[in-house]
N, C-alpha and C. Protein backbone atom coordinates (compact mmCIF):
# COMPACT_ATOMS: atom_id res chain seq x y z
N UNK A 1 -101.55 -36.11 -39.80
CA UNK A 1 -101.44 -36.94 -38.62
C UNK A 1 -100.01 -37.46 -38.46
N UNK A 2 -99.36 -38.11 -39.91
CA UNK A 2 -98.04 -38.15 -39.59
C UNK A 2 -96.89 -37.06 -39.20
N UNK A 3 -97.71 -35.83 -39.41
CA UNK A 3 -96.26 -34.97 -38.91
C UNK A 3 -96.14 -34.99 -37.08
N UNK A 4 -97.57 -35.60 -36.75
CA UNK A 4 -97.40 -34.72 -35.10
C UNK A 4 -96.65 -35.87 -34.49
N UNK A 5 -96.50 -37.77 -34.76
CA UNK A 5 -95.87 -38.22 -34.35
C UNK A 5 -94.74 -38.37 -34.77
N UNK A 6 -93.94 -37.24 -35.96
CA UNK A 6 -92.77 -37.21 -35.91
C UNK A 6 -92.03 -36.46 -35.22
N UNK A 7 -92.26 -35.43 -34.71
CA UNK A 7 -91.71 -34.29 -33.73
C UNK A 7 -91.53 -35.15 -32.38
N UNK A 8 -92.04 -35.74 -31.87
CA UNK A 8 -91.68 -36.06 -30.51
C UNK A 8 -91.09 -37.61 -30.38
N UNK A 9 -90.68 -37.73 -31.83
CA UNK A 9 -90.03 -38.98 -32.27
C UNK A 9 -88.49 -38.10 -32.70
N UNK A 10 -88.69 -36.97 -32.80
CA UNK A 10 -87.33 -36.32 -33.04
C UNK A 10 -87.00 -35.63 -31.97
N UNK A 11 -87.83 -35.06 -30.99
CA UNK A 11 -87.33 -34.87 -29.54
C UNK A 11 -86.86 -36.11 -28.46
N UNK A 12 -87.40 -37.45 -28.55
CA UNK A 12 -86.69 -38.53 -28.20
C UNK A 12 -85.29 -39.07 -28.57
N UNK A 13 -84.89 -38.94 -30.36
CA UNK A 13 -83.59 -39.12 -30.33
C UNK A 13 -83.20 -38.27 -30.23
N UNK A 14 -83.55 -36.93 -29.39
CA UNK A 14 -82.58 -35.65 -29.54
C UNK A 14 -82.34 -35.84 -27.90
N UNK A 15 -83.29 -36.80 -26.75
CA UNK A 15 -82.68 -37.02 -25.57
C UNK A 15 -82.00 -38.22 -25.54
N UNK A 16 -82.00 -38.83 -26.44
CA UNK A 16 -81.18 -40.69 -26.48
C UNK A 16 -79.77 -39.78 -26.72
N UNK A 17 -79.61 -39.12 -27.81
CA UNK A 17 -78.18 -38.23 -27.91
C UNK A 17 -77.49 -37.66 -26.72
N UNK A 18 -78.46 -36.70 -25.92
CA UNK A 18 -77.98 -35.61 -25.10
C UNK A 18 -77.09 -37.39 -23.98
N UNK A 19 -78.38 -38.12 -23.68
CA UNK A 19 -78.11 -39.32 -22.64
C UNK A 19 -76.96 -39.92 -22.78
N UNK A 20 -76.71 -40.17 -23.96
CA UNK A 20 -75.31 -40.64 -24.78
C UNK A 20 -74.20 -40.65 -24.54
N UNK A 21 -74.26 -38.74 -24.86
CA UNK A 21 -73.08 -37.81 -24.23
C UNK A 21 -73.28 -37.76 -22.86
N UNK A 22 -73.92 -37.51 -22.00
CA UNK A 22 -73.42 -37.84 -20.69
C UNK A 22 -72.97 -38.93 -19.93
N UNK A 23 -73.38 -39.73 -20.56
CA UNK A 23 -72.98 -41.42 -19.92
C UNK A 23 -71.67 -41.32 -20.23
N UNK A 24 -71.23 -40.70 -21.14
CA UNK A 24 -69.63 -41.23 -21.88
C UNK A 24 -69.02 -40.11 -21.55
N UNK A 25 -69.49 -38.78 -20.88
CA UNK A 25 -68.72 -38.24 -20.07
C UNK A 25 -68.29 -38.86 -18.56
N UNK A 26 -69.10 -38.89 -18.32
CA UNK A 26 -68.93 -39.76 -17.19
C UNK A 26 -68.30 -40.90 -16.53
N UNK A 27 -68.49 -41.73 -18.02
CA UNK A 27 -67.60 -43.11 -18.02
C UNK A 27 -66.14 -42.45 -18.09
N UNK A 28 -65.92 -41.21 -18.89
CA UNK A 28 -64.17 -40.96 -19.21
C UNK A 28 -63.49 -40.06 -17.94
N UNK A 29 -64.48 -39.74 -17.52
CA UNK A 29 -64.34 -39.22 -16.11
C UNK A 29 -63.85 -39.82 -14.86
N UNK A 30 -64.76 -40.90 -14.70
CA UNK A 30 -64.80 -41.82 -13.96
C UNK A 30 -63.21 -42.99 -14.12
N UNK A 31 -63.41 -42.79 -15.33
CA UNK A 31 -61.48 -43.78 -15.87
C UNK A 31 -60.26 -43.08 -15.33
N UNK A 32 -60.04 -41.66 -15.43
CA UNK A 32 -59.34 -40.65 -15.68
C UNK A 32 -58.89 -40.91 -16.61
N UNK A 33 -59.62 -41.01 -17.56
CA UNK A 33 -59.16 -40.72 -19.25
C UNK A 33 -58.76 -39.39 -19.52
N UNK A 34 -59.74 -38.20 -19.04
CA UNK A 34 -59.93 -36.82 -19.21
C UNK A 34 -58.73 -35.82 -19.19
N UNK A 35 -57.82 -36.82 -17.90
CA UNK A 35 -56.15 -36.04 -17.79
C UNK A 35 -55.51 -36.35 -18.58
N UNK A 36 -55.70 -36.93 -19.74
CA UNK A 36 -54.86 -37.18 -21.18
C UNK A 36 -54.85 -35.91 -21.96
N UNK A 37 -55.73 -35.29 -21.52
CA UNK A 37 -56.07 -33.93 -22.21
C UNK A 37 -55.31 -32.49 -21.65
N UNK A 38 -55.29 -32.86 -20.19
CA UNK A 38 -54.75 -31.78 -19.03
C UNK A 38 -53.85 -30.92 -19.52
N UNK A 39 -52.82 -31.26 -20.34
CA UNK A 39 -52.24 -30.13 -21.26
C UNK A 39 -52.66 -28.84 -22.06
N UNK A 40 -53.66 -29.40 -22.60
CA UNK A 40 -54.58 -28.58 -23.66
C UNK A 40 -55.51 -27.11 -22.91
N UNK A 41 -55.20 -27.32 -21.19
CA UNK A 41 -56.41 -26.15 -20.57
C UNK A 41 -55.44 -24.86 -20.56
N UNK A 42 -54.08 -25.46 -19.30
CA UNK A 42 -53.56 -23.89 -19.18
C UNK A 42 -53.23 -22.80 -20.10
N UNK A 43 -52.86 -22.85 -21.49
CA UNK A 43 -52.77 -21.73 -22.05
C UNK A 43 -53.86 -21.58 -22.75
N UNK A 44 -55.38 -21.74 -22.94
CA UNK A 44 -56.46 -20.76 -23.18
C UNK A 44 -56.78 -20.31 -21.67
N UNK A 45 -56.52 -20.84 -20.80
CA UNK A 45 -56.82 -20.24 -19.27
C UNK A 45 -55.73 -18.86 -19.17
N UNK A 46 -54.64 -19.07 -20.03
CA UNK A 46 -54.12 -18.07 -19.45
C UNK A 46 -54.20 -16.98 -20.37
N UNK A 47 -54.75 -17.32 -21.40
CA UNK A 47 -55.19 -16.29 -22.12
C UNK A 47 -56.28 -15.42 -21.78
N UNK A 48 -57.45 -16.38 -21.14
CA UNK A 48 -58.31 -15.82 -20.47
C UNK A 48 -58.15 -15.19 -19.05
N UNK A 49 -57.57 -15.39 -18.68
CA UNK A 49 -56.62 -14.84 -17.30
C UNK A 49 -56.05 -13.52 -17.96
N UNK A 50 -55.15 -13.05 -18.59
CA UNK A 50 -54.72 -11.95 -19.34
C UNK A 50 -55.50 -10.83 -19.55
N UNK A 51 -56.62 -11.69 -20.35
CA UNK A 51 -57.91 -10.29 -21.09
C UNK A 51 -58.83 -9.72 -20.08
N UNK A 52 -59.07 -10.66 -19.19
CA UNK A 52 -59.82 -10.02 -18.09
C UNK A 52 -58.85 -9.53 -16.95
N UNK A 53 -57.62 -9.79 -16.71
CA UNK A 53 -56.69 -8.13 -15.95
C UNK A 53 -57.33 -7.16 -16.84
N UNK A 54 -56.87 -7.06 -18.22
CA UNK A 54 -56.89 -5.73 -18.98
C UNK A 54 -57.75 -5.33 -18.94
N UNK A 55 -58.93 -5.75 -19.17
CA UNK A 55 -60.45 -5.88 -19.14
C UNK A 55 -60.92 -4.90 -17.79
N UNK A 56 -60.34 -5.72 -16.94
CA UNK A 56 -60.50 -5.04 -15.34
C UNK A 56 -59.76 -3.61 -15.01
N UNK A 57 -59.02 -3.95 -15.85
CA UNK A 57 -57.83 -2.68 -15.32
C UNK A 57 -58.44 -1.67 -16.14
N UNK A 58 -58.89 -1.91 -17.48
CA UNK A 58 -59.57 -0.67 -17.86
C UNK A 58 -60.45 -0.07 -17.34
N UNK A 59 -61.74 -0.68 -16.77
CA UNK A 59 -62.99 -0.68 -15.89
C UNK A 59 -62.51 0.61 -14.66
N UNK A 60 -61.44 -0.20 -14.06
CA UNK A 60 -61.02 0.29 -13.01
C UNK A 60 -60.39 1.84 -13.31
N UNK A 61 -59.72 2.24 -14.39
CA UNK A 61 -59.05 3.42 -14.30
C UNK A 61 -60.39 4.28 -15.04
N UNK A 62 -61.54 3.87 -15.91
CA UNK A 62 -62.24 4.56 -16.38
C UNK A 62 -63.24 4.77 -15.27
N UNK A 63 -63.67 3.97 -14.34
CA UNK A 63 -64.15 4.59 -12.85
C UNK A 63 -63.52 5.19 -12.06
N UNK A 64 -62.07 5.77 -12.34
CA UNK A 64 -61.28 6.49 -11.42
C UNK A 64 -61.42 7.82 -11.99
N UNK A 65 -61.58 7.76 -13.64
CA UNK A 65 -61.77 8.95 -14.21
C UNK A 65 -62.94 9.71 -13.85
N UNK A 66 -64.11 8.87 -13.80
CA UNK A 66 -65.38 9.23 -13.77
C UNK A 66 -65.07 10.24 -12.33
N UNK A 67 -64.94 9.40 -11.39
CA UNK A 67 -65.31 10.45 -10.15
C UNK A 67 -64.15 10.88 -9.75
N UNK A 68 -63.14 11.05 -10.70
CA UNK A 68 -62.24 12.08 -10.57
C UNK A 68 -62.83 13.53 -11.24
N UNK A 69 -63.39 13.39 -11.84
CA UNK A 69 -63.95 14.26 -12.85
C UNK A 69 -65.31 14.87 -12.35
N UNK A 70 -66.07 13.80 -11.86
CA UNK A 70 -67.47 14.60 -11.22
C UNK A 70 -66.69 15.27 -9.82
N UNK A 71 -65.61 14.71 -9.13
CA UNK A 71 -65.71 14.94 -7.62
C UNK A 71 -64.79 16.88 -8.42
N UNK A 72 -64.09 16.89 -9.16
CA UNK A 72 -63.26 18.29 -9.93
C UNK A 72 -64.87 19.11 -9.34
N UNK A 73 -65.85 18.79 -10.45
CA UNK A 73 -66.72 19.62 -11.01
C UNK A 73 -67.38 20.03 -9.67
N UNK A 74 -68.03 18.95 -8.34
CA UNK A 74 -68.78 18.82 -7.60
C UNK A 74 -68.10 20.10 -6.41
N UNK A 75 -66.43 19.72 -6.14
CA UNK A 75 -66.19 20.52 -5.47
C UNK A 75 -65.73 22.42 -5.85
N UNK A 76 -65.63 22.27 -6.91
CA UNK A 76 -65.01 23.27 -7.87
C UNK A 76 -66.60 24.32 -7.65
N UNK A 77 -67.57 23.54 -7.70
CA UNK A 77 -69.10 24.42 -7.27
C UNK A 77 -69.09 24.81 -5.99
N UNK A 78 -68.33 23.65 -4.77
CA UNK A 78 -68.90 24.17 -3.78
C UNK A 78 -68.13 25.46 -3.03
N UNK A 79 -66.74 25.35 -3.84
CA UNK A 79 -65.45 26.38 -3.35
C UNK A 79 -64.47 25.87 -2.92
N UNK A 80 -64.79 24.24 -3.27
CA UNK A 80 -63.21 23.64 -2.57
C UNK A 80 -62.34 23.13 -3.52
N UNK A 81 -62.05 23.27 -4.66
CA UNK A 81 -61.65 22.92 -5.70
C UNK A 81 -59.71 21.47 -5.06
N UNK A 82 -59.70 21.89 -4.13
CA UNK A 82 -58.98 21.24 -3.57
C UNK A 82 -58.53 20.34 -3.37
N UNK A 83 -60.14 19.54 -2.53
CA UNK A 83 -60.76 18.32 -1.85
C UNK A 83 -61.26 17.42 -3.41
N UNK A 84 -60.97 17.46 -4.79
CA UNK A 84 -61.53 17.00 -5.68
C UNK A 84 -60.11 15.29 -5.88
N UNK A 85 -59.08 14.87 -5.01
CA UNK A 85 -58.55 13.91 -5.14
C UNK A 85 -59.54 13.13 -4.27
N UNK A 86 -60.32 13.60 -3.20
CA UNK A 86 -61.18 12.83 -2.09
C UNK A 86 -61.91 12.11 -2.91
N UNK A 87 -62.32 12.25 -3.91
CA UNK A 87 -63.27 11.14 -4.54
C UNK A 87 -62.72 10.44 -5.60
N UNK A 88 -61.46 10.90 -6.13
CA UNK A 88 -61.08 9.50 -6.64
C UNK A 88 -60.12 8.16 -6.05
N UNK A 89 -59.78 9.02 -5.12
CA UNK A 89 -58.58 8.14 -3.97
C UNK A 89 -60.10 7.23 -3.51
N UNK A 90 -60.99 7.31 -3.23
CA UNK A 90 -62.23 6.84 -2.23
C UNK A 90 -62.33 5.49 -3.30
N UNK A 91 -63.07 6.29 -4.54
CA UNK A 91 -63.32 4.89 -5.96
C UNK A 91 -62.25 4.31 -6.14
N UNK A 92 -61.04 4.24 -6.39
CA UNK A 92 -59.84 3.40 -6.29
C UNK A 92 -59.95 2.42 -5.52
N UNK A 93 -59.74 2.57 -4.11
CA UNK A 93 -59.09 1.81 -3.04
C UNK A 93 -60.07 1.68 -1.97
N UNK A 94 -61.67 1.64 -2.48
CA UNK A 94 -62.28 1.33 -1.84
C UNK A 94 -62.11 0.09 -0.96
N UNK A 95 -61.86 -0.65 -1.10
CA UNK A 95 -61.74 -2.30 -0.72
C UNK A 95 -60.45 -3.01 -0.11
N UNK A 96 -59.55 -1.48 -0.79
CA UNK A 96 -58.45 -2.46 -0.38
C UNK A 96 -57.81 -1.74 0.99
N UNK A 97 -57.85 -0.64 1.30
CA UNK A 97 -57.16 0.57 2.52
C UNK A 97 -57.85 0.45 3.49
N UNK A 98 -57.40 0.54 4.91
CA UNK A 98 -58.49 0.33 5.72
C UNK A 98 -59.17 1.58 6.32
N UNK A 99 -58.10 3.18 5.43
CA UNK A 99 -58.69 4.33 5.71
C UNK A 99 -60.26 4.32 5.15
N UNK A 100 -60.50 3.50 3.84
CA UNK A 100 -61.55 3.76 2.81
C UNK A 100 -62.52 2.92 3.12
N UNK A 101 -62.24 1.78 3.89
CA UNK A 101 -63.32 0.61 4.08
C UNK A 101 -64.03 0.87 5.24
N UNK A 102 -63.33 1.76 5.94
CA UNK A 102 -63.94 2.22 7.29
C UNK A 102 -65.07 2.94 7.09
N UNK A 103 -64.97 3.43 6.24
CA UNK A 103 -66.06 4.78 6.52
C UNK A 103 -67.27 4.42 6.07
């Protein structure tokens, strides 16, 4: 019997805690205490800013490969071995050309 009113005697100080911490975010918020800190963001931001270019930029050239490579194979079957830049110029610059966004 004593264990079942200890569990929700340990989920109460586990919301008196959480309540705690938000009040005293809030209060340091509310001071502008918080810009004492303002130094400490931009360089993990810009670290994180960094990894996701690279991040992206890889994404981006390994989807240029892809349907550079299917559009080779796709037209290379049909006899146009030619027309196989048409599909990676398309996955590139979808978004950004207004030849590609048109269509």
């Amino acid at each position: 019997m004593g264990d079942l009113l200890l569990t929700p005697k340990g989920w109460i100080e586990a919301f008196g805690e959480i309540v705690k911490f938000g009040a005293t975010m809030v209060r340091d918020i509310a001071t502008l205490r918080v810009f004492k800190f303002f130094g400490e963001a931009p360089a993990p931001g810009g670290i994180l800013i960094i990894s996701s270019t690279l991040v992206i930029w890889g994404l981006v050239f390994i989807i240029g490969l892809e349907c550079g490579i299917e559009g080779a194979y796709f037209t290379y079957g049909e006899g146009t071995p030619a027309y196989s830049g048409v599909f990676a110029r398309g996955a590139t610059c979808a978004s950004s050309c207004r030849w590609c966004s048109a269509t």
